[in-house]
N, C-alpha and C. Protein backbone atom coordinates (compact mmCIF):
# COMPACT_ATOMS: atom_id res chain seq x y z
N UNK A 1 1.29 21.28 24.38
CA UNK A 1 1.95 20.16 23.75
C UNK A 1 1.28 19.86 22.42
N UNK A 2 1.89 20.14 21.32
CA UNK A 2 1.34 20.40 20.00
C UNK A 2 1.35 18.57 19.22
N UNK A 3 2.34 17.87 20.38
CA UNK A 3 1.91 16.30 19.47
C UNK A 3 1.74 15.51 20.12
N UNK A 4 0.75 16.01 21.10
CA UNK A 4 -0.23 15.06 22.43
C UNK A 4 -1.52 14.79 21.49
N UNK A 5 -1.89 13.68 21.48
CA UNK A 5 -3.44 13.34 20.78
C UNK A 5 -4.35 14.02 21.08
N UNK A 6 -5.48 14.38 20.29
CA UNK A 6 -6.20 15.13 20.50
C UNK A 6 -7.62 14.62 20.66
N UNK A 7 -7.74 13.46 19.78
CA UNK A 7 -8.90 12.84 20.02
C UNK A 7 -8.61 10.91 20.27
N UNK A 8 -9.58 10.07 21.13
CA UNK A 8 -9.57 8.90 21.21
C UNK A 8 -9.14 7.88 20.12
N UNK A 9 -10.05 8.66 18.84
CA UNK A 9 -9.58 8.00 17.52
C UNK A 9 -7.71 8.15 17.45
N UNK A 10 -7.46 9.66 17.40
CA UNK A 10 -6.48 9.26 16.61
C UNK A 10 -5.34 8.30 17.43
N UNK A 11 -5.44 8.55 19.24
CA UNK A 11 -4.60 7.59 20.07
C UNK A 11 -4.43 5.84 19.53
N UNK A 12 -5.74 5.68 19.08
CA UNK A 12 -5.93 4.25 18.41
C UNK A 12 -5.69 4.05 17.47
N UNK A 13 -5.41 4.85 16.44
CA UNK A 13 -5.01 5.11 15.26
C UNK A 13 -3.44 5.03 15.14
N UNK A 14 -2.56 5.51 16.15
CA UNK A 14 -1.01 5.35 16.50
C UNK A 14 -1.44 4.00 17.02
N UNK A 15 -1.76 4.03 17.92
CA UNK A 15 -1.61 2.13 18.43
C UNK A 15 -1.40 1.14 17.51
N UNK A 16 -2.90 1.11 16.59
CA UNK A 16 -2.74 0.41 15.72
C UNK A 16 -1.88 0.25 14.22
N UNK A 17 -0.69 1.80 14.61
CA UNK A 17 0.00 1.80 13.54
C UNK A 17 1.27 0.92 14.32
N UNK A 18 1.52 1.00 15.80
CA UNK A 18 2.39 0.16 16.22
C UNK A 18 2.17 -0.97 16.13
N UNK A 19 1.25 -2.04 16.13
CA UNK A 19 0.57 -3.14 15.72
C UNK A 19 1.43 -3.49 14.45
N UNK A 20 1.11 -2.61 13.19
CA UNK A 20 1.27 -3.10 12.34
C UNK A 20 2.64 -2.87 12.20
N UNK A 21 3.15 -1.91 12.93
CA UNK A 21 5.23 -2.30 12.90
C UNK A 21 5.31 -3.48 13.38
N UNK A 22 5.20 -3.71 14.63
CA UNK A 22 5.21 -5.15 15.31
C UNK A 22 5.02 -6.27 14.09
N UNK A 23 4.09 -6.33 13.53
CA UNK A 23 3.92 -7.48 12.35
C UNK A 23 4.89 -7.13 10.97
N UNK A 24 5.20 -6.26 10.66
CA UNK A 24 6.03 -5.76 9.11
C UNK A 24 7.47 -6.26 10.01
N UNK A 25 8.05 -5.74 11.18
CA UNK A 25 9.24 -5.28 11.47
C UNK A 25 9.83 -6.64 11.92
N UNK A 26 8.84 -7.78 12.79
CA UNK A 26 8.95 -8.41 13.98
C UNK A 26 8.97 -9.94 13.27
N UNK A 27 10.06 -10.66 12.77
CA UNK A 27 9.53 -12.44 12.44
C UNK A 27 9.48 -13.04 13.46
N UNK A 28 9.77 -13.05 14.52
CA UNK A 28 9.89 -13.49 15.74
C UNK A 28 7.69 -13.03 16.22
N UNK A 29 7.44 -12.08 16.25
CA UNK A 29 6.24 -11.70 16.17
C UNK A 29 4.91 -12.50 15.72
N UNK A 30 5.47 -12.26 14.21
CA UNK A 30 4.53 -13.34 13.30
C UNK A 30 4.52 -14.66 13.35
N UNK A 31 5.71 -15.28 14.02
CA UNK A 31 5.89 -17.03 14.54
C UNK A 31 5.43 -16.63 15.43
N UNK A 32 4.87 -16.08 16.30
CA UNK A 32 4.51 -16.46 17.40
C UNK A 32 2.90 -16.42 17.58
N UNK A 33 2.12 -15.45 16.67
CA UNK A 33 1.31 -15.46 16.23
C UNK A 33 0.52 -16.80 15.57
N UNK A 34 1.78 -16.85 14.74
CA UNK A 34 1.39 -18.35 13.69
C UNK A 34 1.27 -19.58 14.85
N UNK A 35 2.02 -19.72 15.66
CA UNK A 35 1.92 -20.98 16.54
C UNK A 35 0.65 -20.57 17.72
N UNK A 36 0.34 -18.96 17.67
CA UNK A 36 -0.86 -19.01 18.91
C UNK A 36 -2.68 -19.39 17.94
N UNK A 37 -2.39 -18.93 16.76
CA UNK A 37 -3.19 -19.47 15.77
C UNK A 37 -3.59 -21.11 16.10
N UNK A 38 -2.15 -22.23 15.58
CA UNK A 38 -3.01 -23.16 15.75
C UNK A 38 -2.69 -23.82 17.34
N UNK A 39 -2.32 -23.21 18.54
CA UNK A 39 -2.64 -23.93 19.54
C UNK A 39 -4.52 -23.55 19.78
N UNK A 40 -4.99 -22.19 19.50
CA UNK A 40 -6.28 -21.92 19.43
C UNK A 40 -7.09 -22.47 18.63
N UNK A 41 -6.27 -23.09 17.91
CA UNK A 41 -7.27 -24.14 16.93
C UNK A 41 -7.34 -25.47 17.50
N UNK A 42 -6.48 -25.75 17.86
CA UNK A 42 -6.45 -26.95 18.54
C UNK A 42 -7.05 -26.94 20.41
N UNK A 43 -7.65 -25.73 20.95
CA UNK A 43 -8.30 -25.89 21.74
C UNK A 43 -9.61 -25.43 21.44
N UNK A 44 -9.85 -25.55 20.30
CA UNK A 44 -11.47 -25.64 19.41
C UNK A 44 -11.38 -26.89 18.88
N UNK A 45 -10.65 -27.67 19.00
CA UNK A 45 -10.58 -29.36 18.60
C UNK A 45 -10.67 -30.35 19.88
N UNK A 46 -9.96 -29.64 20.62
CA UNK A 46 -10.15 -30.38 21.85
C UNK A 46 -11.51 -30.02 22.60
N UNK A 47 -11.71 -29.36 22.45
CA UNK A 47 -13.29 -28.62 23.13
C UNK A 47 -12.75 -28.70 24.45
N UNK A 48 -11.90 -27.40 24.96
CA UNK A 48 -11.45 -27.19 26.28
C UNK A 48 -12.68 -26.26 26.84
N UNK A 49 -12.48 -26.80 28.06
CA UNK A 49 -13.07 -25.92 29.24
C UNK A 49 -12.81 -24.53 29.41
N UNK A 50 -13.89 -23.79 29.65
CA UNK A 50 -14.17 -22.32 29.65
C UNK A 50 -12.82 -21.87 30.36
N UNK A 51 -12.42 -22.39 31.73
CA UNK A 51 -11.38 -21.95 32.61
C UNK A 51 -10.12 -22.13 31.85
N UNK A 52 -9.99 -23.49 30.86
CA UNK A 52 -8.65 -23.47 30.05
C UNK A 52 -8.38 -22.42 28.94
N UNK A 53 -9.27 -22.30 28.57
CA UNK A 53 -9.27 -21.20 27.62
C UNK A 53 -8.93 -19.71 28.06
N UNK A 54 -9.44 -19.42 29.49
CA UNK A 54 -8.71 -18.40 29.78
C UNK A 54 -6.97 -18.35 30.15
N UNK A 55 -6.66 -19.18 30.38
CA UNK A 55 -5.63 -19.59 31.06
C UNK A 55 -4.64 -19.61 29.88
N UNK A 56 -5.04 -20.38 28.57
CA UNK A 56 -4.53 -20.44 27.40
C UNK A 56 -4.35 -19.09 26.89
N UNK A 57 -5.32 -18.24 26.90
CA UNK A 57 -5.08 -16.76 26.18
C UNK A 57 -4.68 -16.27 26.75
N UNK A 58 -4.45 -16.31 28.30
CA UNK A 58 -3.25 -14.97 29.20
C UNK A 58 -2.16 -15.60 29.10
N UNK A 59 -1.69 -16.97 28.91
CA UNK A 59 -0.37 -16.97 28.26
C UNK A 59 0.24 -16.81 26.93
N UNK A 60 -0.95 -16.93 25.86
CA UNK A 60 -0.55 -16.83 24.43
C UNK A 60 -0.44 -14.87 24.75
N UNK A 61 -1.31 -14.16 25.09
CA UNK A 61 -0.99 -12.75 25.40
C UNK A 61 0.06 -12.21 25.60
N UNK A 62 0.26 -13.10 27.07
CA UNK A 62 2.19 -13.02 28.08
C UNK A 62 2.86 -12.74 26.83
N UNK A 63 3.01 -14.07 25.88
CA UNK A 63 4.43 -13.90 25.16
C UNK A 63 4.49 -12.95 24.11
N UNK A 64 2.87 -12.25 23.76
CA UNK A 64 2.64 -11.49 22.12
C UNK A 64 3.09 -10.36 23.16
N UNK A 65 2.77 -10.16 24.24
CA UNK A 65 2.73 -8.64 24.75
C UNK A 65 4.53 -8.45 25.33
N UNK A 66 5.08 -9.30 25.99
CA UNK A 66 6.28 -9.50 26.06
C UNK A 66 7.37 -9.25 24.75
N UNK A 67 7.08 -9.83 23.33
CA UNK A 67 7.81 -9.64 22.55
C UNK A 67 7.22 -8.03 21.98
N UNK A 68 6.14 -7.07 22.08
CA UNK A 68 5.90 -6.03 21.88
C UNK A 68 6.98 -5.31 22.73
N UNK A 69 7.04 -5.93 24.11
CA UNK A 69 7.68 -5.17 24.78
C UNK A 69 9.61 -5.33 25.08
N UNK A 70 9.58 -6.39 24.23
CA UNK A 70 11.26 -6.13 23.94
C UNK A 70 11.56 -5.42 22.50
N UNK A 71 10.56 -5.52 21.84
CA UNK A 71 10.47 -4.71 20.55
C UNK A 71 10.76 -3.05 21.34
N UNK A 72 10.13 -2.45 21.82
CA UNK A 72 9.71 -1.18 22.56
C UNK A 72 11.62 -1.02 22.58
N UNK A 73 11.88 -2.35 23.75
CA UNK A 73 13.34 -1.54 24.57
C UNK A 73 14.54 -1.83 23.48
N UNK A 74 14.08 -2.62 21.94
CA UNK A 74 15.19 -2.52 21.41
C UNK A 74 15.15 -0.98 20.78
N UNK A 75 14.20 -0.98 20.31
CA UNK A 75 14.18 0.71 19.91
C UNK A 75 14.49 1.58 20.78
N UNK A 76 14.60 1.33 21.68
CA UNK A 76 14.27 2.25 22.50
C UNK A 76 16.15 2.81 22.80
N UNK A 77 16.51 1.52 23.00
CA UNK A 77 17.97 1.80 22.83
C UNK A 77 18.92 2.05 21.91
N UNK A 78 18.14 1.56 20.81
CA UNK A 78 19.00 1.99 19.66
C UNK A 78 19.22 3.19 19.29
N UNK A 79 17.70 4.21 19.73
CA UNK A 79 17.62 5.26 19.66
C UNK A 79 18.72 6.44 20.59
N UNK A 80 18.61 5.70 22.16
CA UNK A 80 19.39 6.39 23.12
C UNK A 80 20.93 6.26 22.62
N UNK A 81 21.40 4.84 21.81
CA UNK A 81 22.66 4.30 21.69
C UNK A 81 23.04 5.26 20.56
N UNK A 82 22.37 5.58 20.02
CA UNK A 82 22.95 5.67 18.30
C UNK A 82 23.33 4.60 17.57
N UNK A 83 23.04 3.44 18.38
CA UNK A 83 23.42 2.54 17.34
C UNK A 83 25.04 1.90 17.58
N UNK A 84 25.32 2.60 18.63
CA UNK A 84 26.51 2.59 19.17
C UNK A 84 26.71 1.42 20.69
N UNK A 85 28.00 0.74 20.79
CA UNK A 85 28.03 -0.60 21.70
C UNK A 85 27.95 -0.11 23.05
N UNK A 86 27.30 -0.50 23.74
CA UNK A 86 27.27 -0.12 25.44
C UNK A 86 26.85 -0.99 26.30
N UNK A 87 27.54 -1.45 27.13
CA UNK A 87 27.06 -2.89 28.21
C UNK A 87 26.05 -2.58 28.62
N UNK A 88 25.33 -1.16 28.92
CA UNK A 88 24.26 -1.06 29.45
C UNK A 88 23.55 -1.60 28.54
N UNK A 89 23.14 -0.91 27.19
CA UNK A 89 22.19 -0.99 26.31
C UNK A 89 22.24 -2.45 25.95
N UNK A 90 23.63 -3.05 25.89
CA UNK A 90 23.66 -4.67 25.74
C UNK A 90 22.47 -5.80 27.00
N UNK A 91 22.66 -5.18 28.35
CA UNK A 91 22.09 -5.66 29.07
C UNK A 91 20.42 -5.64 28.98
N UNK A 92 20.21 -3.94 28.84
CA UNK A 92 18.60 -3.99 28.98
C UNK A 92 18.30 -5.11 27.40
N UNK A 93 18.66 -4.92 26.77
CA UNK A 93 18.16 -6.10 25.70
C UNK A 93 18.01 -7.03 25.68
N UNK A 94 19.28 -7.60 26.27
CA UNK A 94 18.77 -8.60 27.17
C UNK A 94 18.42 -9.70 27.85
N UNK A 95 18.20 -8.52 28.94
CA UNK A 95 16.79 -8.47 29.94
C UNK A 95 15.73 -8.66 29.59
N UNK A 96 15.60 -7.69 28.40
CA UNK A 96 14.10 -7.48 27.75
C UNK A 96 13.68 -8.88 26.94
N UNK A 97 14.71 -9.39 25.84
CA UNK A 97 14.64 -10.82 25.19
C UNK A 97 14.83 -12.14 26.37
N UNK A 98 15.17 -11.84 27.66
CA UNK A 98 14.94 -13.02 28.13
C UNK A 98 13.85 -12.98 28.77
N UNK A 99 12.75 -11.75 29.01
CA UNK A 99 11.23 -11.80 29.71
C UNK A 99 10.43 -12.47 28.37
N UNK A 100 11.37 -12.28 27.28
CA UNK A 100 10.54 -13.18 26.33
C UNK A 100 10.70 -14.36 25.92
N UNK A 101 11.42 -15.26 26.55
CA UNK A 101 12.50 -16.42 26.50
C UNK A 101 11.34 -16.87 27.95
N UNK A 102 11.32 -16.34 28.96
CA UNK A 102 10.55 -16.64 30.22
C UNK A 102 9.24 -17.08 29.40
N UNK A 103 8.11 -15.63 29.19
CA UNK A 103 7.06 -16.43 29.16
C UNK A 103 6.45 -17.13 27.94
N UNK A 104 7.58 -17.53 27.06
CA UNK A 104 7.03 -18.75 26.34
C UNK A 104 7.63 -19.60 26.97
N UNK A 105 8.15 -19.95 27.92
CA UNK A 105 8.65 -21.31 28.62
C UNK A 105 7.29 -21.55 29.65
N UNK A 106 6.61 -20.39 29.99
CA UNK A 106 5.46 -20.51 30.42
C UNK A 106 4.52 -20.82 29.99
N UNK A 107 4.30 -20.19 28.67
CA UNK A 107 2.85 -20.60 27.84
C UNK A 107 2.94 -22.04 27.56
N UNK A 108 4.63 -22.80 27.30
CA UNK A 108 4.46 -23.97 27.01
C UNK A 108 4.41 -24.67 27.90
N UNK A 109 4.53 -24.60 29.45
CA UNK A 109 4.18 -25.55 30.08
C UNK A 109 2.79 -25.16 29.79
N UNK A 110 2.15 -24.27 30.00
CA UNK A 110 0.63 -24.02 30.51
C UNK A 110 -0.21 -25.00 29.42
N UNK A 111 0.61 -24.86 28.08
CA UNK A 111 -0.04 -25.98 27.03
C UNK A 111 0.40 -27.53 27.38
N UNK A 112 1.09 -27.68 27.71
CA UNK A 112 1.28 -29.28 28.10
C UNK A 112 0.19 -29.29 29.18
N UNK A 113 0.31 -28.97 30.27
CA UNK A 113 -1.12 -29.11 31.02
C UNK A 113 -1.62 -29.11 30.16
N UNK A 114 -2.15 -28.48 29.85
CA UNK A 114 -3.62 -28.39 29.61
C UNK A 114 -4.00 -29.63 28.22
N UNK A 115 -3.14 -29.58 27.52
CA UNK A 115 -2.95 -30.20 26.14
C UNK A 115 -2.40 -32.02 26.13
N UNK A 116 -1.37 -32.40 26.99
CA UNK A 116 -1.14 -33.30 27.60
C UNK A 116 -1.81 -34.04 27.64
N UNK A 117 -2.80 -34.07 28.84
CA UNK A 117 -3.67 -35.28 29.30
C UNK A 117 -5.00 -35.77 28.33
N UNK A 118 -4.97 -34.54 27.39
CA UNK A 118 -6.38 -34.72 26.29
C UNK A 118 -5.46 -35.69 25.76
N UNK A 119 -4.08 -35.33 25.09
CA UNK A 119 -3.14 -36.10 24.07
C UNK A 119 -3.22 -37.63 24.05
N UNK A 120 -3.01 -37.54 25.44
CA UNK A 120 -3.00 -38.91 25.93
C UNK A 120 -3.88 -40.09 26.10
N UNK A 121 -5.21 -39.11 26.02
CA UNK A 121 -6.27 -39.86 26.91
C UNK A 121 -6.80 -39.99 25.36
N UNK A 122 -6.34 -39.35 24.02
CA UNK A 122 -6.58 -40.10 23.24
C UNK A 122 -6.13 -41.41 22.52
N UNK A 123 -4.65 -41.38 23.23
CA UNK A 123 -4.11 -42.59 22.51
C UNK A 123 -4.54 -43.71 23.31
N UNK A 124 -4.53 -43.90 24.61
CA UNK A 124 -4.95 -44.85 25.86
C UNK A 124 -6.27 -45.30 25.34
C-alpha cells in the first residue's frame, strides 16, 4: 500500500492538516471554538472545581469532536453522491448534524449547572 503512512510524524502531519480544514472550511467550527474559548475563560473567573473542569472539557470536546464528525459524513457523501440528491445521503447528514444539535444541548445544560448557581450566588 504505497499511500499508507510511513512514519508517526507524517500520520500527524495529515491529522493536523485535517484540523486546519476543519477551521478554513467549518464557520460553524470556529463559533464553536469562539464560545468554548470564553466559557473556559469564564471557568478561570469563576475558579471552578477540578471535577467541573473536567466535566466542562468533555462537553466542550463532545460538540468540537461531533461537528469534526459531521464534517467527515458531509464529505463523505458528497463524495459517494457526486453531489447528486439521495434520501439516503439526505438522511445520514442529518443524522450526523443532529448528533451535533444533541451535544451542544448537552454542553449547555452541563454549563448551566455548573455556571448557574456561581451566577446566582453572585447576585443574592
Amino acid at each position: 500500500m504505497d499511500w499508507k503512512n510511513k512514519t508517526f510524524q507524517k500520520s500527524l502531519g495529515h491529522a493536523w492538516d485535517g484540523l486546519k480544514i476543519v477551521w478554513q472550511m467549518e464557520s460553524n467550527f470556529r463559533r464553536q471554538l469562539l464560545v468554548s474559548v470564553v466559557v473556559l475563560l469564564s471557568g478561570l473567573f469563576f475558579q471552578l472545581h477540578w471535577m467541573e473542569w473536567i466535566v466542562l472539557v468533555f462537553a466542550i470536546a463532545l460538540v468540537l469532536l461531533m461537528e469534526i464528525w459531521n464534517t467527515t459524513v458531509e464529505y463523505l457523501t458528497d463524495l459517494i453522491t457526486d453531489n447528486h440528491y439521495h434520501i439516503l445521503a439526505k438522511r445520514a447528514k442529518d443524522v450526523a448534524a443532529g448528533g451535533v444539535v444533541l451535544a451542544s444541548v448537552i454542553a449547555v445544560l452541563v454549563g448551566m449547572i455548573i455556571f448557574l448557581p456561581k451566577l446566582l450566588n453572585g447576585l443574592l
